[in-house]
N, C-alpha and C. Protein backbone atom coordinates (compact mmCIF):
# COMPACT_ATOMS: atom_id res chain seq x y z
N UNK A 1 120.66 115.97 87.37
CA UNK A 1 120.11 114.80 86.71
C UNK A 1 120.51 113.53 87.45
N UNK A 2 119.74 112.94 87.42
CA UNK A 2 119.88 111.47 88.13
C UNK A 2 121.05 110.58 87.16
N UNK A 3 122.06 110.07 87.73
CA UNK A 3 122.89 108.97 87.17
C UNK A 3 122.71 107.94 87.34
N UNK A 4 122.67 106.69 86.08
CA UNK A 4 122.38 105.31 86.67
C UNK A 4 123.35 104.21 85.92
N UNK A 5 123.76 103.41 86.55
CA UNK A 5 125.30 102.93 85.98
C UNK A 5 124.72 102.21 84.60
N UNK A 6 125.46 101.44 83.53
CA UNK A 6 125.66 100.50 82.92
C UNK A 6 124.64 99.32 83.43
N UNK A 7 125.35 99.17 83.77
CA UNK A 7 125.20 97.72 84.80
C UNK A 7 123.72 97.61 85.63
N UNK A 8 123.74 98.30 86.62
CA UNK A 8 122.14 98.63 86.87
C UNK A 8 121.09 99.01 86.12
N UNK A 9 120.99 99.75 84.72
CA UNK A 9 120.17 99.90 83.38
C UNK A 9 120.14 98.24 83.08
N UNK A 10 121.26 97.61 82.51
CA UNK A 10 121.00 96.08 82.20
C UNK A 10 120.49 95.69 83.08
N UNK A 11 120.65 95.21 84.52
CA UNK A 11 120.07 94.39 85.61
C UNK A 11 118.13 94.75 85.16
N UNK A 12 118.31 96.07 85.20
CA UNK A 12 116.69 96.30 85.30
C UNK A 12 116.48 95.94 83.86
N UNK A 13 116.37 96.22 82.97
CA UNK A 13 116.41 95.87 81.77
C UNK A 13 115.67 94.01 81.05
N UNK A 14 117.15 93.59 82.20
CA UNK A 14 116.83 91.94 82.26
C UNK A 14 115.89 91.87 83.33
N UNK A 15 115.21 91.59 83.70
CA UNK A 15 113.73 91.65 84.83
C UNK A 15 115.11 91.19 85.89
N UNK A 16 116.22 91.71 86.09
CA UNK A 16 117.43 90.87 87.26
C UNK A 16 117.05 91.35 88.60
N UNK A 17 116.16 92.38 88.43
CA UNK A 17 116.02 93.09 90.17
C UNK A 17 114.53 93.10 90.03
N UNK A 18 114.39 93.48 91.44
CA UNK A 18 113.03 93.08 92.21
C UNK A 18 112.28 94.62 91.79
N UNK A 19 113.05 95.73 91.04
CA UNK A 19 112.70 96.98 90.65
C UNK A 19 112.00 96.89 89.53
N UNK A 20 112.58 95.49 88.70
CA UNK A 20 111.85 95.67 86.95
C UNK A 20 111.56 94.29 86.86
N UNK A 21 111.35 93.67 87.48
CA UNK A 21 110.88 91.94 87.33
C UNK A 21 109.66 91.65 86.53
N UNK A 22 109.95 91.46 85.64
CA UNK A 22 108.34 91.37 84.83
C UNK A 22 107.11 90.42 85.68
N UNK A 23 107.88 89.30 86.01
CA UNK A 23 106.82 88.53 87.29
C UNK A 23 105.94 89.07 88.13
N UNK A 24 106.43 90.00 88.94
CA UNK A 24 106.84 90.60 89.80
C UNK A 24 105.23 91.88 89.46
N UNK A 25 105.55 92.81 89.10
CA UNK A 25 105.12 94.11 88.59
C UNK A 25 103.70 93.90 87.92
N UNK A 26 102.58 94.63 88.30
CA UNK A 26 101.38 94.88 87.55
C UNK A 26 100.97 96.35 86.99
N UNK A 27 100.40 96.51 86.11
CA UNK A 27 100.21 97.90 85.51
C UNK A 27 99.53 98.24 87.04
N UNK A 28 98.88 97.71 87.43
CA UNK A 28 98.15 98.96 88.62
C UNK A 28 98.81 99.07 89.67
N UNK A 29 100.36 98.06 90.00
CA UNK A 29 101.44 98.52 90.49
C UNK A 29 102.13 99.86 90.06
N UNK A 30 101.95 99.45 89.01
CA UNK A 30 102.51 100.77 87.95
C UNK A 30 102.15 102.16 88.54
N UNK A 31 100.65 101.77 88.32
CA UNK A 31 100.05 103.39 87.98
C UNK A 31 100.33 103.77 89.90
N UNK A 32 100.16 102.79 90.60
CA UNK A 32 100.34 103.45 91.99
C UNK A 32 101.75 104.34 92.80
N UNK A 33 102.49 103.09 91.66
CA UNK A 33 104.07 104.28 92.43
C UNK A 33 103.97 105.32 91.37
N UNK A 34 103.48 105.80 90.22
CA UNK A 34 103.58 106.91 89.79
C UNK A 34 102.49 108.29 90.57
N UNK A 35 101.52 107.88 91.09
CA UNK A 35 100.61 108.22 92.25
C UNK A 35 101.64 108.39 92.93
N UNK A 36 101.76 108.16 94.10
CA UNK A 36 102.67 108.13 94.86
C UNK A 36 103.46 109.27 95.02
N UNK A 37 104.66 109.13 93.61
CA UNK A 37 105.47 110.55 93.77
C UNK A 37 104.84 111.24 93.04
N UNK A 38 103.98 111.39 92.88
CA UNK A 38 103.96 112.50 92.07
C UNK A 38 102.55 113.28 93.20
N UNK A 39 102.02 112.56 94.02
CA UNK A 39 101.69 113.04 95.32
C UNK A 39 102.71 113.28 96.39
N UNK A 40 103.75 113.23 96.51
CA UNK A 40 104.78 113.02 97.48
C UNK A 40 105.52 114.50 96.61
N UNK A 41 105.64 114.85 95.27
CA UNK A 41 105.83 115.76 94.70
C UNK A 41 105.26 117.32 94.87
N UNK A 42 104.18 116.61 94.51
CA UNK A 42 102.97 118.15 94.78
C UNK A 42 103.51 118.39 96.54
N UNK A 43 102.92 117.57 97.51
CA UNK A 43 103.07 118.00 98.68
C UNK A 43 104.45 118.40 99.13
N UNK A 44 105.71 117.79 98.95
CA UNK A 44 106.75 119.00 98.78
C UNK A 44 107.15 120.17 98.52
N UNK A 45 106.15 120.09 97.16
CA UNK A 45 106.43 121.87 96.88
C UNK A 45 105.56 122.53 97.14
N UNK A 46 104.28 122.18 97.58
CA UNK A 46 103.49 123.13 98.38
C UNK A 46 104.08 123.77 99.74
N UNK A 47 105.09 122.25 100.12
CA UNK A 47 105.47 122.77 101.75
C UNK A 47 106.16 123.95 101.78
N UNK A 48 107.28 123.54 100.34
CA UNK A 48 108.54 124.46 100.36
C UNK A 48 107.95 125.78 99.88
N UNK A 49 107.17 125.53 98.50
CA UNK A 49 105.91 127.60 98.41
C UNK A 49 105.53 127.80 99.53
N UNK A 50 104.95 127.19 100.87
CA UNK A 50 104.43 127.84 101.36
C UNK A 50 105.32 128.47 102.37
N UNK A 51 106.45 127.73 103.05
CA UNK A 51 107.65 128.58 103.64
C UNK A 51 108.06 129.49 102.77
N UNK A 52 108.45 129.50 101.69
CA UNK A 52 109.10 130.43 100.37
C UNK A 52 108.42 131.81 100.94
N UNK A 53 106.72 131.43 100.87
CA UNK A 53 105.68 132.83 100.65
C UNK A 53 105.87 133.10 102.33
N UNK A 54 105.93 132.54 103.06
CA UNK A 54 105.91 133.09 104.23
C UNK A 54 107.16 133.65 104.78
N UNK A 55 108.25 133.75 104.05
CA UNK A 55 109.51 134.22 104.49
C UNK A 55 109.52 135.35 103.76
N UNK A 56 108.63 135.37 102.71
CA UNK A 56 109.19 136.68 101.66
C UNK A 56 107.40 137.53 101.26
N UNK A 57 106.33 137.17 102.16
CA UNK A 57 105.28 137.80 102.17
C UNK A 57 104.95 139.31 101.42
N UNK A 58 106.25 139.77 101.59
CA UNK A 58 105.98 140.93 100.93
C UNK A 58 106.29 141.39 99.41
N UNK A 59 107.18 139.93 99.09
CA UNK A 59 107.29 140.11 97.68
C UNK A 59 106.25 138.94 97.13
N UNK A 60 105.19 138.84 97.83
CA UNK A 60 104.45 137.74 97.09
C UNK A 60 104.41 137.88 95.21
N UNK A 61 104.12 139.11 95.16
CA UNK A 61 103.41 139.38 93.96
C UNK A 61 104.45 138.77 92.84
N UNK A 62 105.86 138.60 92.75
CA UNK A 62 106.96 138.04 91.94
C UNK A 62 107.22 136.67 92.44
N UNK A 63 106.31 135.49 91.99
CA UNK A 63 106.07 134.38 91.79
C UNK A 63 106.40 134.12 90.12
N UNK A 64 107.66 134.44 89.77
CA UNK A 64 107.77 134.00 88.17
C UNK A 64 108.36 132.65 88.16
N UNK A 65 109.04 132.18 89.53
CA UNK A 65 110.20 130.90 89.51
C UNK A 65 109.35 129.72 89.89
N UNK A 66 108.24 129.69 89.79
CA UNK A 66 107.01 128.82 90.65
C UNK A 66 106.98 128.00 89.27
N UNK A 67 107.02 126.54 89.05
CA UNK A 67 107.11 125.96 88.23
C UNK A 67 105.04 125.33 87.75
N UNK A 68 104.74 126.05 86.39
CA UNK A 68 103.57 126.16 86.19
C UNK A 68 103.37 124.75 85.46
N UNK A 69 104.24 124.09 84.85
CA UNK A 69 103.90 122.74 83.70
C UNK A 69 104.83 122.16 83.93
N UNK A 70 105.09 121.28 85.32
CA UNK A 70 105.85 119.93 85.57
C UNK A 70 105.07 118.93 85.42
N UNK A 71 105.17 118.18 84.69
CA UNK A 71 104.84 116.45 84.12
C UNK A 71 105.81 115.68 85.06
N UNK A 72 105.21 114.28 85.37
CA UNK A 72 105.97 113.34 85.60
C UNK A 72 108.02 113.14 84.91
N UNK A 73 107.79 113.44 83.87
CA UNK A 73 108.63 113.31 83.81
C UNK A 73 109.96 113.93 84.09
N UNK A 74 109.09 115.34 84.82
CA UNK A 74 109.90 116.17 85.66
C UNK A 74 110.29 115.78 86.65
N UNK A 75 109.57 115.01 87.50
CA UNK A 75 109.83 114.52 89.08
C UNK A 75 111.06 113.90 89.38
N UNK A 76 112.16 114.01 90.24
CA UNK A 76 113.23 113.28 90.56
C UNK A 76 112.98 112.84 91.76
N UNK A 77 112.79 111.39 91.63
CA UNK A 77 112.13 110.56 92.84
C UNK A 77 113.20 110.29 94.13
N UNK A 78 114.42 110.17 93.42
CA UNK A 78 115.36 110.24 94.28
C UNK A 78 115.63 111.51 95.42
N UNK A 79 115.03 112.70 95.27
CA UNK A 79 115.14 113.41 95.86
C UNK A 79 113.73 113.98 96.71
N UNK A 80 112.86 112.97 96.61
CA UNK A 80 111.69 112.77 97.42
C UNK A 80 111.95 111.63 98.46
N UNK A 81 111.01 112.03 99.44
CA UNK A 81 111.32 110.76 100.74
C UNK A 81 109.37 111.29 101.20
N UNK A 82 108.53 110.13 100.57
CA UNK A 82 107.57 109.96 101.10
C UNK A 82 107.31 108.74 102.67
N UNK A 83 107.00 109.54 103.42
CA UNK A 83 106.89 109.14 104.58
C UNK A 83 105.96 107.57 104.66
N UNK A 84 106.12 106.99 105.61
CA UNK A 84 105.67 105.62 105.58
C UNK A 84 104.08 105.63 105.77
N UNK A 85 103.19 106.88 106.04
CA UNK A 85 101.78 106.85 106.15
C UNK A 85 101.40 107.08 104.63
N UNK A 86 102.38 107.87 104.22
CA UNK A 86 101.87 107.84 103.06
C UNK A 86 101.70 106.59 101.91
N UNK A 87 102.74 105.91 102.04
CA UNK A 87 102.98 105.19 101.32
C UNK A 87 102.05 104.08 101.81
N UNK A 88 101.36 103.89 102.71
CA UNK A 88 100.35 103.16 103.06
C UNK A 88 99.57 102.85 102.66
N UNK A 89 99.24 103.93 101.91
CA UNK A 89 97.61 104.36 101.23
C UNK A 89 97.96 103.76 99.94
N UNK A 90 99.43 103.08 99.54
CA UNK A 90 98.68 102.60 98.68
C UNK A 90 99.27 101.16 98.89
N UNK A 91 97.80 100.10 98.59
CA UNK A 91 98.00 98.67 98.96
C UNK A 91 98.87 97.51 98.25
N UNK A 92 99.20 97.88 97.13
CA UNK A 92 99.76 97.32 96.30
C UNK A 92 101.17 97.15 96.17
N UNK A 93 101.74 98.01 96.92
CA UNK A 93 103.32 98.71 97.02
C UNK A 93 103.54 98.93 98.36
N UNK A 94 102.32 99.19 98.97
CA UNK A 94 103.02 99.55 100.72
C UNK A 94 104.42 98.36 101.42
N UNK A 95 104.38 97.62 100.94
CA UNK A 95 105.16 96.68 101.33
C UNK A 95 106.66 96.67 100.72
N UNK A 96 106.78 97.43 99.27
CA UNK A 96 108.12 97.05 99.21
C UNK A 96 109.12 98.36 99.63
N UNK A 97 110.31 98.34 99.64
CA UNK A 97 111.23 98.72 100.03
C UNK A 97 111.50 100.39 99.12
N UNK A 98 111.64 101.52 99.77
CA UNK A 98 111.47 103.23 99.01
C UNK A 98 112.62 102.84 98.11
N UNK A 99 113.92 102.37 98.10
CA UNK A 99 114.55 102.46 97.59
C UNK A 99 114.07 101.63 95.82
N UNK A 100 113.54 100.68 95.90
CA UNK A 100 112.58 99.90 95.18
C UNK A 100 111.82 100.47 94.25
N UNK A 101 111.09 101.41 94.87
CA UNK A 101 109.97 102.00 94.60
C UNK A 101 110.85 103.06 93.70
N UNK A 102 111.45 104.36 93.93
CA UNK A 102 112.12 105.06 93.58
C UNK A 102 113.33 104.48 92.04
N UNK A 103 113.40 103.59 92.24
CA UNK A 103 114.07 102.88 91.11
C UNK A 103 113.00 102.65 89.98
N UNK A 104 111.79 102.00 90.37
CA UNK A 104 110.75 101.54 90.02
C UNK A 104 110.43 102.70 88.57
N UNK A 105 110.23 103.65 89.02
CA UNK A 105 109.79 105.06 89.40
C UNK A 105 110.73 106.08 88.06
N UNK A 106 111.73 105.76 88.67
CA UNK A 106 112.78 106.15 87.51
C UNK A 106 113.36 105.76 86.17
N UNK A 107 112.74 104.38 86.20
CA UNK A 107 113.02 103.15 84.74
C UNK A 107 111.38 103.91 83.91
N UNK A 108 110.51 104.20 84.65
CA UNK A 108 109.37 104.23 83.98
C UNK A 108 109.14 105.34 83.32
N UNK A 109 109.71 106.76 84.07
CA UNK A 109 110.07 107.52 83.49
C UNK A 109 111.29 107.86 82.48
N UNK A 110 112.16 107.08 82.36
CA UNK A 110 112.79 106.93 81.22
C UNK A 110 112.20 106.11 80.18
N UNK A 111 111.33 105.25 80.34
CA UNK A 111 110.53 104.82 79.27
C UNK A 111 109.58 105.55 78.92
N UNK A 112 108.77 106.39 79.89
CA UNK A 112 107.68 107.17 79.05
C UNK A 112 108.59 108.64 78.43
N UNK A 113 110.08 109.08 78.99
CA UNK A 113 110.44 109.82 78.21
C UNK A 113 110.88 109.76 76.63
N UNK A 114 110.94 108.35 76.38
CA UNK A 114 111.69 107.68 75.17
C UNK A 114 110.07 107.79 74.29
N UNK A 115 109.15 107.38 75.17
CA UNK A 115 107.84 107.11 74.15
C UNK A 115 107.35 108.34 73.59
N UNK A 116 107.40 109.74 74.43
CA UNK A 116 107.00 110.36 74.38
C UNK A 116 107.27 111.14 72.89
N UNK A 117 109.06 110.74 72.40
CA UNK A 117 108.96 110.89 71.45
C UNK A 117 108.43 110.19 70.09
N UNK A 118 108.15 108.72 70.23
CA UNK A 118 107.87 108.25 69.47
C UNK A 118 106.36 108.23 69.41
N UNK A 119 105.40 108.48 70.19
CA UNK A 119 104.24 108.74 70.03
C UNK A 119 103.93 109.72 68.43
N UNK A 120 104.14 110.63 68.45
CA UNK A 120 103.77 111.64 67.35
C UNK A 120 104.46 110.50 66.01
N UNK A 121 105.01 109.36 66.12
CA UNK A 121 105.02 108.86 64.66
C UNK A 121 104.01 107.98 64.63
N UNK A 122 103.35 107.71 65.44
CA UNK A 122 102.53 106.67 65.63
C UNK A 122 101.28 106.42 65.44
N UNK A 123 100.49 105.86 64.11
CA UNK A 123 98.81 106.53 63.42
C UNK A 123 98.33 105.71 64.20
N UNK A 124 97.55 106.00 65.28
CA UNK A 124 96.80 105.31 66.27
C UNK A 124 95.24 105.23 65.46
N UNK A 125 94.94 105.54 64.72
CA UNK A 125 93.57 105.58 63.70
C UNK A 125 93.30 104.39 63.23
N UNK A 126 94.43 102.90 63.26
CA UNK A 126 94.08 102.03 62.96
C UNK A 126 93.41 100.94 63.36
């Protein structure tokens, strides 16, 4: 699990860093660094299945550890490193700093993990 101090939760919290700056940040900023890793995601573990299957070809058929229903909120961004072409592609973000991004990335998913529970109380019918 990812650890994140006190202190850095408040900083981001208070728009204090260039990671959670309300100024700063647009929803279609948003939606792009979640793009991002979660393309930078998929293509990791395709790389790593596809060495996996090619080292062990003959036990293809016992694929039970192959993860079938990862959500975003599975992704640990910190342990992704999308390359700088990639991150190109998208215009909105190509410019700031991975470490940035990855922070970015990780506040948002702790917020959509928090919502996720509070959704089901929530009569959206109104």
């Amino acid at each position: 699990k990812t650890k994140i101090s006190f202190n850095v939760l408040r900083d981001n919290c208070q728009s204090n860093t260039r990671s959670f700056n309300v100024k700063f940040w647009t929803p279609s900023m948003d939606n792009e660094v979640m793009e991002l890793f979660e393309g930078s995601y998929s293509s990791t573990l395709s790389t790593e299945l596809t060495s996996l299957w090619n080292e062990n070809n003959n036990n293809a058929r016992n694929n039970n550890n192959i993860p079938r229903d990862v959500t975003q909120l599975h992704i640990e961004p910190f342990s992704l490193n999308p390359d700088k072409d990639t991150i190109e592609k998208y215009a909105r973000i190509q410019h700031l700093d991975l470490n940035v991004l990855k922070t970015r990335y990780l506040m948002l998913r702790m917020l959509n993990y928090k919502m996720e529970r509070v959704f089901p109380l929530v009569d959206f019918s109104q």
